[in-house]
C-alpha atoms as a PDB file:
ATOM      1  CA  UNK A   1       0.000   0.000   0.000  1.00  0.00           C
ATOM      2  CA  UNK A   2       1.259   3.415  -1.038  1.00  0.00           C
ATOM      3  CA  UNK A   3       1.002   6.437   0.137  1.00  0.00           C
ATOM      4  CA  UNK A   4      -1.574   9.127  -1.619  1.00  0.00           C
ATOM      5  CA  UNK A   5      -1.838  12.985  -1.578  1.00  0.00           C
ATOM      6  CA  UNK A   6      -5.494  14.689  -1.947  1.00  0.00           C
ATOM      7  CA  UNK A   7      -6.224  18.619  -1.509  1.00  0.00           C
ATOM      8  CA  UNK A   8      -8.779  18.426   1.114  1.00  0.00           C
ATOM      9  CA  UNK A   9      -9.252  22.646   0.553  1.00  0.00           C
ATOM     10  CA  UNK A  10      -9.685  22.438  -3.190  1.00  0.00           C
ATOM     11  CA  UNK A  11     -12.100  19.327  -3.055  1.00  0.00           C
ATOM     12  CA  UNK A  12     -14.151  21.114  -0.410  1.00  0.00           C
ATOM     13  CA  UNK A  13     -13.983  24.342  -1.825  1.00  0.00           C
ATOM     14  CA  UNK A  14     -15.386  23.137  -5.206  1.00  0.00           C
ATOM     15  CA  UNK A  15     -18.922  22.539  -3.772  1.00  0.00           C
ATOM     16  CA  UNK A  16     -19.114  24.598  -0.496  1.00  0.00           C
ATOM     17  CA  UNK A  17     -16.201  27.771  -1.263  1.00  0.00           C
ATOM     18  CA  UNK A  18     -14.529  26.498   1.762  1.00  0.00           C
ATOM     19  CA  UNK A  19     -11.723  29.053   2.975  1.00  0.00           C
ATOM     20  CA  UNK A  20      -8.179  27.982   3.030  1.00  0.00           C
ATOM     21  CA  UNK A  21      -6.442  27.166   6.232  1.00  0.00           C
ATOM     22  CA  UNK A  22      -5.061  30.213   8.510  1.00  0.00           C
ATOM     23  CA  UNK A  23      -1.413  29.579   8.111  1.00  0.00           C
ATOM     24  CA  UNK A  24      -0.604  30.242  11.854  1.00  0.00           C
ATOM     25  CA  UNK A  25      -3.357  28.266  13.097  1.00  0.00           C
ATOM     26  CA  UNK A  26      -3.802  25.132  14.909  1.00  0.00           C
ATOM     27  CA  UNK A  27      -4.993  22.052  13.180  1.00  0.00           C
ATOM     28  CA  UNK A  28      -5.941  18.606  14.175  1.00  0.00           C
ATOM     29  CA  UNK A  29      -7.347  15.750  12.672  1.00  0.00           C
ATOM     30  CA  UNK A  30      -8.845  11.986  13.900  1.00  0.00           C
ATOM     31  CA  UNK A  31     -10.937   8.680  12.356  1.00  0.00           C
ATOM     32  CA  UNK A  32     -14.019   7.507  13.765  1.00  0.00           C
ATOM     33  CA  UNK A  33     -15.496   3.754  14.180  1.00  0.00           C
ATOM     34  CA  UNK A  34     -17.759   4.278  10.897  1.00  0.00           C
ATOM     35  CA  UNK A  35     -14.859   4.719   8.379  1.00  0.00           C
ATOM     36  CA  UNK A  36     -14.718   8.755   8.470  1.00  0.00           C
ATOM     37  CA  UNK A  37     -11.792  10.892   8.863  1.00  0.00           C
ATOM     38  CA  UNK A  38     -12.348  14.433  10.296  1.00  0.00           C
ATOM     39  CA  UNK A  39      -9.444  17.163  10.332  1.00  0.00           C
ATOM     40  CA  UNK A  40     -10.913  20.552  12.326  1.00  0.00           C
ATOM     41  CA  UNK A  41      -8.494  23.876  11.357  1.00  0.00           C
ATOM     42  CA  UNK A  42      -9.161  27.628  11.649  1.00  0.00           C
ATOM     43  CA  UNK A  43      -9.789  28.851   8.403  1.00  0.00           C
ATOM     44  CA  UNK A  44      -8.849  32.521   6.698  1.00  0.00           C
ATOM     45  CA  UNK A  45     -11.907  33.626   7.571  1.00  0.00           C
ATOM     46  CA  UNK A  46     -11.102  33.502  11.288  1.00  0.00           C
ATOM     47  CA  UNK A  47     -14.015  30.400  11.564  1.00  0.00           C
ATOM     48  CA  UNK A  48     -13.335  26.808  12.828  1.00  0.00           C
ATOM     49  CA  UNK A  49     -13.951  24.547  10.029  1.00  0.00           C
ATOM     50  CA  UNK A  50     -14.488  20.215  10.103  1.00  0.00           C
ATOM     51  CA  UNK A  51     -13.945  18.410   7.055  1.00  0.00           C
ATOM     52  CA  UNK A  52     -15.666  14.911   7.043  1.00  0.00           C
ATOM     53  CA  UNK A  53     -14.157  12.658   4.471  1.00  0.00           C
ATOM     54  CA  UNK A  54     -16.290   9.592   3.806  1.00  0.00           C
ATOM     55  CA  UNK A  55     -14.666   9.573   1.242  1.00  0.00           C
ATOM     56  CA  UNK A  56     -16.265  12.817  -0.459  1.00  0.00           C
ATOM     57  CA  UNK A  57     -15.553  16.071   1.135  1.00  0.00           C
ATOM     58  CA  UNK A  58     -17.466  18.085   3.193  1.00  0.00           C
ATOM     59  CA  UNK A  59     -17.090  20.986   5.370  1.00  0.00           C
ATOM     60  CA  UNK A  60     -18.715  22.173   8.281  1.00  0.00           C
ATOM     61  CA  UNK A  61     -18.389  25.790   9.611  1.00  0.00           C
ATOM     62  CA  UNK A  62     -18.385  24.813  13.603  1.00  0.00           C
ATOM     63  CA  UNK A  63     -18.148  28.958  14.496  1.00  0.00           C
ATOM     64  CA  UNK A  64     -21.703  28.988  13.024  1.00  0.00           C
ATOM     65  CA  UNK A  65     -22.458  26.240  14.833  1.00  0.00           C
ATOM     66  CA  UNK A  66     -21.246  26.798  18.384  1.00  0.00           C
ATOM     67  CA  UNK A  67     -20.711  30.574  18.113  1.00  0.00           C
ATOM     68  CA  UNK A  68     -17.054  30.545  18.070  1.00  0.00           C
ATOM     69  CA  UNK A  69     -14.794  33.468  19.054  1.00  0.00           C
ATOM     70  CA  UNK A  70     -11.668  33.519  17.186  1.00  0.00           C
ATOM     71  CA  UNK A  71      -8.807  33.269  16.500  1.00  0.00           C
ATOM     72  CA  UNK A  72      -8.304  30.241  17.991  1.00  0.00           C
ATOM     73  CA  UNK A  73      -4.748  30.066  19.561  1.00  0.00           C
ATOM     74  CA  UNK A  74      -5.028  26.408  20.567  1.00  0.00           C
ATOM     75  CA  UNK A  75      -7.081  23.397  19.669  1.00  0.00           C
ATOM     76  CA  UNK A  76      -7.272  19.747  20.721  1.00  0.00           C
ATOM     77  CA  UNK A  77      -9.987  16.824  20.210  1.00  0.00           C
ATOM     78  CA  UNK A  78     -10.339  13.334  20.277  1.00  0.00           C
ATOM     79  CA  UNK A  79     -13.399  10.240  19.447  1.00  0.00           C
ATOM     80  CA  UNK A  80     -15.215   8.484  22.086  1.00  0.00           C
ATOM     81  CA  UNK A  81     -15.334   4.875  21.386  1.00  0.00           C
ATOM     82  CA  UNK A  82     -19.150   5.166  20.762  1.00  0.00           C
ATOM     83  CA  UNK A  83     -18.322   7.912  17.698  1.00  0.00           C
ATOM     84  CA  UNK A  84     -18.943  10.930  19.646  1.00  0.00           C
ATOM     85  CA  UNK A  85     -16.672  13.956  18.699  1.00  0.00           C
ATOM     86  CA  UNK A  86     -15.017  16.473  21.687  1.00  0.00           C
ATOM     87  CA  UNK A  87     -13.189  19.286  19.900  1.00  0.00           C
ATOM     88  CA  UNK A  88     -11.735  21.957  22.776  1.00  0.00           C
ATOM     89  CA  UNK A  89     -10.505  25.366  21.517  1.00  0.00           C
ATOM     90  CA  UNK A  90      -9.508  28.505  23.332  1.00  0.00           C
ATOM     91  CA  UNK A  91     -10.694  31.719  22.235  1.00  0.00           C
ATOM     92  CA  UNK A  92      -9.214  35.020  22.073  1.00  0.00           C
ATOM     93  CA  UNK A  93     -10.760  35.964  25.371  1.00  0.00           C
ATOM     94  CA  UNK A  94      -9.147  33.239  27.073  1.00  0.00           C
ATOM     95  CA  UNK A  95     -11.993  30.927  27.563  1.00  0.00           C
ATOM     96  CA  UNK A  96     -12.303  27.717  27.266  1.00  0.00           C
ATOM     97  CA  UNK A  97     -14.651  25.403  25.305  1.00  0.00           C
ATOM     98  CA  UNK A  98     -15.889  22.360  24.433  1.00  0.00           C
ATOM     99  CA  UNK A  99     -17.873  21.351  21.670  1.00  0.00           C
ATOM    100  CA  UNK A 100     -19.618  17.591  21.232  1.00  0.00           C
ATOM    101  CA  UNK A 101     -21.421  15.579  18.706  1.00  0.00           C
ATOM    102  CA  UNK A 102     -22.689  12.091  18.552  1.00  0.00           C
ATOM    103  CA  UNK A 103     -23.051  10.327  15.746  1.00  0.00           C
ATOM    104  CA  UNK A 104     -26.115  11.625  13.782  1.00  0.00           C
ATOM    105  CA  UNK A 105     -26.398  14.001  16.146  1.00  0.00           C
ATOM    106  CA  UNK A 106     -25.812  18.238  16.060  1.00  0.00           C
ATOM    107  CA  UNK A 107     -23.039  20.228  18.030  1.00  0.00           C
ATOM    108  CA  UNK A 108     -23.445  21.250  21.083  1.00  0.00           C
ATOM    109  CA  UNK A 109     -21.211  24.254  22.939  1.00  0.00           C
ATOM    110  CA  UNK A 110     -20.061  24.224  26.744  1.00  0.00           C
ATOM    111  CA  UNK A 111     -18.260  27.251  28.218  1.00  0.00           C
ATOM    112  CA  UNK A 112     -15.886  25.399  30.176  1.00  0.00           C
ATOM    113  CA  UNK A 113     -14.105  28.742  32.016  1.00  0.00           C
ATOM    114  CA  UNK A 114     -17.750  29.483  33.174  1.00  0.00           C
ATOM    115  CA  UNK A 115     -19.298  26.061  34.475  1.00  0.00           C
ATOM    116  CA  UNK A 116     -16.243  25.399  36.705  1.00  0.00           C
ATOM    117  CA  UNK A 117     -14.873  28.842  37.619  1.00  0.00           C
ATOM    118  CA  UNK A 118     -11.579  27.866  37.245  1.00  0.00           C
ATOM    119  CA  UNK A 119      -9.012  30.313  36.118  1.00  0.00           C
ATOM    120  CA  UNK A 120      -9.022  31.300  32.598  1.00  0.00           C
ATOM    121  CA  UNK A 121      -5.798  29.966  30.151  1.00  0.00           C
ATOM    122  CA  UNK A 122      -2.934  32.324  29.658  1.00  0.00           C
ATOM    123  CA  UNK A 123      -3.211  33.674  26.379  1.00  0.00           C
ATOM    124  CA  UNK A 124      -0.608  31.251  24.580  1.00  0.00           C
ATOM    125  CA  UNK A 125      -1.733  28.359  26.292  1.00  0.00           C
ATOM    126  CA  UNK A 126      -1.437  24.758  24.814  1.00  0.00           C
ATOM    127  CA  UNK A 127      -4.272  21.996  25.360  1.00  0.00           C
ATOM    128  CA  UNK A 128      -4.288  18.380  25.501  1.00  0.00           C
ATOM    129  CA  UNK A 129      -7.447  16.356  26.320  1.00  0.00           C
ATOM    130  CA  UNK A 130      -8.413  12.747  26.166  1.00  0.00           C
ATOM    131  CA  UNK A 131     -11.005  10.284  27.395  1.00  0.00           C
ATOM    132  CA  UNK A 132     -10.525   7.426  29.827  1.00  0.00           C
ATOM    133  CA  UNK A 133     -11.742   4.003  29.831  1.00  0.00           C
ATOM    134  CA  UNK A 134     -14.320   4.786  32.583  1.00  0.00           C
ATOM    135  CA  UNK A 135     -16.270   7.603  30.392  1.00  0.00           C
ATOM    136  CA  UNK A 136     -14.416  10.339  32.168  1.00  0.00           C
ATOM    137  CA  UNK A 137     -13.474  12.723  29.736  1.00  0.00           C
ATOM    138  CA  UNK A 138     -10.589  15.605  30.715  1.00  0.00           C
ATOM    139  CA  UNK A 139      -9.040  18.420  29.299  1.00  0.00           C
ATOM    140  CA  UNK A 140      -5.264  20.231  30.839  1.00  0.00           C
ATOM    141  CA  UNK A 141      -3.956  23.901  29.657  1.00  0.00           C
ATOM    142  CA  UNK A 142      -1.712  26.223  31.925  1.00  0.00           C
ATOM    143  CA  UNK A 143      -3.175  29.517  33.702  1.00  0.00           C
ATOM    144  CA  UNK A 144      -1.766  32.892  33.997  1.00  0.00           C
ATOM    145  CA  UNK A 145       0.379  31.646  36.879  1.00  0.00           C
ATOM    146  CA  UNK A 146       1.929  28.856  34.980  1.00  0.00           C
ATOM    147  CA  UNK A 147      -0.046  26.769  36.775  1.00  0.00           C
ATOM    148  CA  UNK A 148      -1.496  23.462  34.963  1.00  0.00           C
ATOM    149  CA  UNK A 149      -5.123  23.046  35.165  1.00  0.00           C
ATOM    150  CA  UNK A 150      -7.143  20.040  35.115  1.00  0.00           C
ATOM    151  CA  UNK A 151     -10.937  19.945  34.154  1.00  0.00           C
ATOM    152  CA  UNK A 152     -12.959  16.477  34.216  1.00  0.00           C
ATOM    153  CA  UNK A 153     -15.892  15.268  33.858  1.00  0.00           C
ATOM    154  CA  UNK A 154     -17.213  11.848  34.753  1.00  0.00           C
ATOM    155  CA  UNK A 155     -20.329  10.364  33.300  1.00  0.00           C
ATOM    156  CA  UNK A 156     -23.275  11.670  35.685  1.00  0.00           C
ATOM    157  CA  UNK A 157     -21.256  14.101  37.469  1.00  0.00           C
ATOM    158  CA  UNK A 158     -20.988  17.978  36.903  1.00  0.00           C
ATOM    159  CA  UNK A 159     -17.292  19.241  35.527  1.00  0.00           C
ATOM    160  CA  UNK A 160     -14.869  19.613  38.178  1.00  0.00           C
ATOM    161  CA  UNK A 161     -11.157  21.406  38.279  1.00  0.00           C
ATOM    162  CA  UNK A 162      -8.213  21.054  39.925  1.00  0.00           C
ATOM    163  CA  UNK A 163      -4.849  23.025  40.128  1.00  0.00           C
ATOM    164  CA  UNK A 164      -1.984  19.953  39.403  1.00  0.00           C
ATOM    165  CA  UNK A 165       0.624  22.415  40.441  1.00  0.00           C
ATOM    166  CA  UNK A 166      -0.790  22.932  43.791  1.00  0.00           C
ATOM    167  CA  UNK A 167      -1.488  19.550  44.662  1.00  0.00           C
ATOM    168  CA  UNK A 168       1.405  18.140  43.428  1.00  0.00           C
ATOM    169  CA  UNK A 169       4.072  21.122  44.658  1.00  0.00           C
ATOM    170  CA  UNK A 170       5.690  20.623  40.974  1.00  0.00           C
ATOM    171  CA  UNK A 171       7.411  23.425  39.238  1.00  0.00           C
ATOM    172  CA  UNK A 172       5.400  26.034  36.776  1.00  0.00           C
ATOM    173  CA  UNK A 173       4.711  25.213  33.235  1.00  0.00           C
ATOM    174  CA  UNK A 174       6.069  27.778  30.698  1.00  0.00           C
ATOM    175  CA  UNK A 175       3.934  30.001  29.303  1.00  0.00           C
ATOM    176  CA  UNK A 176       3.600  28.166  26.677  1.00  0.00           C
ATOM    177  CA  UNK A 177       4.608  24.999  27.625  1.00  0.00           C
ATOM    178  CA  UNK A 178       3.814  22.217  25.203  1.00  0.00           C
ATOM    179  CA  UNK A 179       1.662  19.939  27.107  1.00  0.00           C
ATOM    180  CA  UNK A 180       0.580  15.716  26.342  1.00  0.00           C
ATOM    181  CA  UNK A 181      -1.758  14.135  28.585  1.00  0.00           C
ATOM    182  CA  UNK A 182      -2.786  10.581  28.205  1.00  0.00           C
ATOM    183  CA  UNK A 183      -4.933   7.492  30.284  1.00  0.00           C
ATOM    184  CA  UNK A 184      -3.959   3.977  31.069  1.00  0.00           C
ATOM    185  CA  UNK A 185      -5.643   0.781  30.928  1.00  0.00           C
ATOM    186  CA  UNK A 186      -5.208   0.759  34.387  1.00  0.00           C
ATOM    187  CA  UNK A 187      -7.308   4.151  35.063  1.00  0.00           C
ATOM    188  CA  UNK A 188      -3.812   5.937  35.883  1.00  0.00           C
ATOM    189  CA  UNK A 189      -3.446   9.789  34.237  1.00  0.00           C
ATOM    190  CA  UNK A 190      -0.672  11.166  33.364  1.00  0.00           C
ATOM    191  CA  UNK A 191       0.290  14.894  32.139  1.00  0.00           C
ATOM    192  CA  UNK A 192       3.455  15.523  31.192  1.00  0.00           C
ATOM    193  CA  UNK A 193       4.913  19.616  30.363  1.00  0.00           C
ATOM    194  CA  UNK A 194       7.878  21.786  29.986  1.00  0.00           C
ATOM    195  CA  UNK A 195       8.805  23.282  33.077  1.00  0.00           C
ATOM    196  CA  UNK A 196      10.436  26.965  33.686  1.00  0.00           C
ATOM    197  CA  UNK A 197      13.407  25.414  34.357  1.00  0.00           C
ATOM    198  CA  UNK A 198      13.510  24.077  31.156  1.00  0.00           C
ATOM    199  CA  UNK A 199      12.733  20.279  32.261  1.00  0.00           C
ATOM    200  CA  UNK A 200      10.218  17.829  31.190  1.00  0.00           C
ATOM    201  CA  UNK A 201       7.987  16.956  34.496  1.00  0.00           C
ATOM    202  CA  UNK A 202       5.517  13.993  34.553  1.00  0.00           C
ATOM    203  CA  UNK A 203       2.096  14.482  36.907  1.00  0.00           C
ATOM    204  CA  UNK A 204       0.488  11.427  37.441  1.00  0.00           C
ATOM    205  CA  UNK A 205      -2.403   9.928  39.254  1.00  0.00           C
ATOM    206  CA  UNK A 206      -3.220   6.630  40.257  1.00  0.00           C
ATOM    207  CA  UNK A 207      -4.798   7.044  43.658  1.00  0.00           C
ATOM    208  CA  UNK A 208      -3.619  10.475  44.703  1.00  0.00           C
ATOM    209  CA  UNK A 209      -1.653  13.094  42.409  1.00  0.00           C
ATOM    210  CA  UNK A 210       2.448  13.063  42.759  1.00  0.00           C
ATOM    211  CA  UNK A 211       5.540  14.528  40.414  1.00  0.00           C
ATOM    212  CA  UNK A 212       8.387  13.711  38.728  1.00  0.00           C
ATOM    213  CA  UNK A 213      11.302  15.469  36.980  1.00  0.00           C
ATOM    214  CA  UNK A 214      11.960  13.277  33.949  1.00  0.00           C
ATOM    215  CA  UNK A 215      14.900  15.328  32.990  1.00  0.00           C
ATOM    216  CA  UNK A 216      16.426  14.592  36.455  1.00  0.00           C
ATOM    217  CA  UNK A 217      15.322  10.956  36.374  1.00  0.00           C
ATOM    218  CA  UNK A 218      16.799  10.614  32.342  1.00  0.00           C
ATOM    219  CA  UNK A 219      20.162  11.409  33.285  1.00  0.00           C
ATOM    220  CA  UNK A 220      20.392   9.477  36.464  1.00  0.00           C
ATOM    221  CA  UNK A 221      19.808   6.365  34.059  1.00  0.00           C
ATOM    222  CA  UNK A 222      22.918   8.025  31.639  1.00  0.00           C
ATOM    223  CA  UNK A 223      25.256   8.056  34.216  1.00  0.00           C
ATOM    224  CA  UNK A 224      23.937   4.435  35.875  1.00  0.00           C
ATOM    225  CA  UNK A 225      24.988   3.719  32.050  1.00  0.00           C
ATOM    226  CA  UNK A 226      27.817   5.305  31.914  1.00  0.00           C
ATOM    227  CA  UNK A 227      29.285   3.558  34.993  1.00  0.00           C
ATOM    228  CA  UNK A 228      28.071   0.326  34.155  1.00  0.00           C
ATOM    229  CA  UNK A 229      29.789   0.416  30.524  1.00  0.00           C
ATOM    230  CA  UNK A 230      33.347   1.514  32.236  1.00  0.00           C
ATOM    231  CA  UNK A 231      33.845  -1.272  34.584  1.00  0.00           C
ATOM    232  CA  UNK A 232      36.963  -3.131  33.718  1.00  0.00           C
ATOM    233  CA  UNK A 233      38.222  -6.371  34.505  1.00  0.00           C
ATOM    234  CA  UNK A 234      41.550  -8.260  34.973  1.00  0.00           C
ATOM    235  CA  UNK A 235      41.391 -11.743  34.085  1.00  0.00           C
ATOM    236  CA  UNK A 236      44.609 -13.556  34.770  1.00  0.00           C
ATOM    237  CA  UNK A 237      45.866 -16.773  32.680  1.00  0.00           C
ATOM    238  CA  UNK A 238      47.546 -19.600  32.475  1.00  0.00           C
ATOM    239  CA  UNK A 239      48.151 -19.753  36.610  1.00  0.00           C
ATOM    240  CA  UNK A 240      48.926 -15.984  36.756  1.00  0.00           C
ATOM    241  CA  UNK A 241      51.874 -15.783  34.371  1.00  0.00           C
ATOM    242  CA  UNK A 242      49.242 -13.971  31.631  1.00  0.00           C
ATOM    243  CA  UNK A 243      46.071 -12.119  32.467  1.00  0.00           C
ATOM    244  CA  UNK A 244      43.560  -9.725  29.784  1.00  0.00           C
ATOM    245  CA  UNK A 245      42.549  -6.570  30.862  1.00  0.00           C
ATOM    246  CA  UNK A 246      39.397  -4.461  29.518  1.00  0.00           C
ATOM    247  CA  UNK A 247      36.242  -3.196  30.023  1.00  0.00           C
ATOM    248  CA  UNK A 248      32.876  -4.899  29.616  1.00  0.00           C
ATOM    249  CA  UNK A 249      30.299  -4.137  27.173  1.00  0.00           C
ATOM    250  CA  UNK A 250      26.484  -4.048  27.746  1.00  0.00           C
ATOM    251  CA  UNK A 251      25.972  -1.458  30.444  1.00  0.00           C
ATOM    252  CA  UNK A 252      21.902  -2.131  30.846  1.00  0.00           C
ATOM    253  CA  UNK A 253      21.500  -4.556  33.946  1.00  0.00           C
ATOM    254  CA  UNK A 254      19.283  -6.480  31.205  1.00  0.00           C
ATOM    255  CA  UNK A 255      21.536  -6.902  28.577  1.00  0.00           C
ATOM    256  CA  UNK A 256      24.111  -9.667  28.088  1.00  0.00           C
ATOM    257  CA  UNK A 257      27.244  -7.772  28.903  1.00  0.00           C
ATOM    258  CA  UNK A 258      30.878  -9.435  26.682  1.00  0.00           C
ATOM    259  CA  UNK A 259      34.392  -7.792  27.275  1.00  0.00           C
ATOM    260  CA  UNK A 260      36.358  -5.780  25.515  1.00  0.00           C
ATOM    261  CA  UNK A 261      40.045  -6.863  25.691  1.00  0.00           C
ATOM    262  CA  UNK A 262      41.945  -3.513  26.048  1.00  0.00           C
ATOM    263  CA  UNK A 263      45.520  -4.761  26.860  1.00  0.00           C
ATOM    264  CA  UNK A 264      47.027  -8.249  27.151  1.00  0.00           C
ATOM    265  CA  UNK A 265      50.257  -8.843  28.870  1.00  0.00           C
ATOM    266  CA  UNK A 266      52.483 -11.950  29.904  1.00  0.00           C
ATOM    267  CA  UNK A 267      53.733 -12.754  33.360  1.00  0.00           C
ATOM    268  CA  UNK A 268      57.357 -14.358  32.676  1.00  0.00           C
ATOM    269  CA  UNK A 269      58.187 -16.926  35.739  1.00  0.00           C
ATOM    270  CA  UNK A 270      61.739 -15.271  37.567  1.00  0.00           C
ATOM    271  CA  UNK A 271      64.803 -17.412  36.345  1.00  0.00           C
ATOM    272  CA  UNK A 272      66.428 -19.340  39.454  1.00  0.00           C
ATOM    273  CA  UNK A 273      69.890 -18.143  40.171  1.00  0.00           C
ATOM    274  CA  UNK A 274      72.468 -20.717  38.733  1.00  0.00           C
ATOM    275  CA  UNK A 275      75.875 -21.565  41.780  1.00  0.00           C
ATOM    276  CA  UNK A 276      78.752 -22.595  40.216  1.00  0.00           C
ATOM    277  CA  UNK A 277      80.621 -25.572  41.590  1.00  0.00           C
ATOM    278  CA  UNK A 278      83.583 -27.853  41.092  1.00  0.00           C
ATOM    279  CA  UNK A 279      83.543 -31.419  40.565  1.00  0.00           C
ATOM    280  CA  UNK A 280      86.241 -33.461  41.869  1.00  0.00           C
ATOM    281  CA  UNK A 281      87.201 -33.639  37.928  1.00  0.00           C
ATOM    282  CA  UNK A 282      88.414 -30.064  38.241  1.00  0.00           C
ATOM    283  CA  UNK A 283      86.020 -29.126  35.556  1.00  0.00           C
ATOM    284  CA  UNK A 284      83.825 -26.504  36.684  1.00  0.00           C
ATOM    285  CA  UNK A 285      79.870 -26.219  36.031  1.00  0.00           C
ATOM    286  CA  UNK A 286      77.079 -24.758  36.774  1.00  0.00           C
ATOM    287  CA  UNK A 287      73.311 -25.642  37.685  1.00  0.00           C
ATOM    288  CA  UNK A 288      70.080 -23.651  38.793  1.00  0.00           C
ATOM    289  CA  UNK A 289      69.212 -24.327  42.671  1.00  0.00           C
END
């Protein structure tokens, strides 16, 4: 199978005049369970725009749907296993939204900044959001502060915030701190973001919320490596009269480590002293004690 190029803007803008794609705008793009592929994008004309491929394309202006305000500095979405669409977007006011469909279904708008009160995004703030295996369905940016937000929302429940900063007493995001968030199988989250200090930090959640400095924790491992790969060894021979010295190689604890032979050297055995004597003869000789 080979790869294949098709001008989503042209083929759109043939039967609805779709706009082309705001050059310094965020884009993103994902394939639901019924065969479809949908990339969402600002367009030139300031609006968010969906195209649905299946396999003809179509565009939908979402601003004239949800009542967008643009531009839109950042953007993020993802598909619920039962087709249903969650595009998030920040607007130029710095408030955040969230806008759903299910399959066959319109889009619907929620004012995210409003329902939970939490603090609005900084105005170059990244987003990352994702849904978990038990419905929940979340959504991370940082704050004025630098502070990383989360915002949740489990099936029944109302949306709820928290501050992952303060909880976790990790350091500030950047201001515009690139930000990946992600669940796993076993209900864990996970958010990991640039911090000031120029290091990639981990928050994660299994029961409670707790930190780590990945940067810190990456190099550690380099020089465990390191250390590991410069061991040498001195392996004598032949009853001590030879020996091979190097260093080994393999430094992971899990790999199968072989030596190196750096230098090789022989051991000669010290010569015994020879005495001279004289036999009765008168000849003289000699022999080793």
């Amino acid at each position: 199978m080979s790869w294949t190029d098709r001008d989503l803007t042209t083929l759109a803008a043939a039967a609805t005049g779709t706009p082309q794609y705001y050059l310094r705008g965020p884009l993103i793009a994902f394939w639901t369970s019924d065969g479809n592929r949908h990339v969402t994008y600002v367009g030139t004309d300031t609006n968010l725009h969906q195209f649905l491929v299946d396999p003809l394309v179509r565009d939908t202006d979402l601003t004239n749907v949800g009542g967008v305000s643009l531009p839109v500095p950042a953007l993020t979405g993802y598909v619920a296993p039962d087709g249903s669409q969650y595009i998030y977007y920040i607007d130029r006011a710095r408030t955040l939204y969230e806008l759903t469909a299910a399959p066959g279904s319109a889009w619907t708008e929620t004012n995210l900044t409003t329902v939970t009160g939490a603090a609005p995004p900084n105005p170059v703030s990244r987003l990352s959001g994702w849904w978990s295996h038990d419905g929940t369905r979340r959504v991370v940016y940082v704050d004025q502060s630098g502070h990383v937000r989360l915002l949740w929302l489990r099936p029944g429940h109302t949306w709820s915030e928290s501050d992952l900063i303060a909880l976790t007493g990790a350091p500030r995001a950047q201001y515009d701190a690139s930000l990946a968030g992600y669940s796993k199988v076993d209900g864990s989250q996970h958010v990991a973001y640039l911090g000031v200090g120029g290091h990639i930090h981990e928050l994660r959640a299994g029961h409670s919320w707790e930190a780590a400095d990945l940067t810190v924790q990456a190099h550690a491992a380099i020089g465990r490596h390191r250390r590991r790969s410069e061991e040498r060894f001195r392996l004598p021979l032949a009853r001590g009269r030879a020996s091979l010295t190097g260093r080994w190689h393999g430094a992971e604890p899990s790999e199968p480590r072989t030596p190196i032979v750096i230098r090789s050297s022989i051991v000669c055995a010290p010569r015994r002293p020879r005495v001279a004597w004289r036999s009765t003869s008168s000849s003289i000789g000699s022999r080793r004690r």
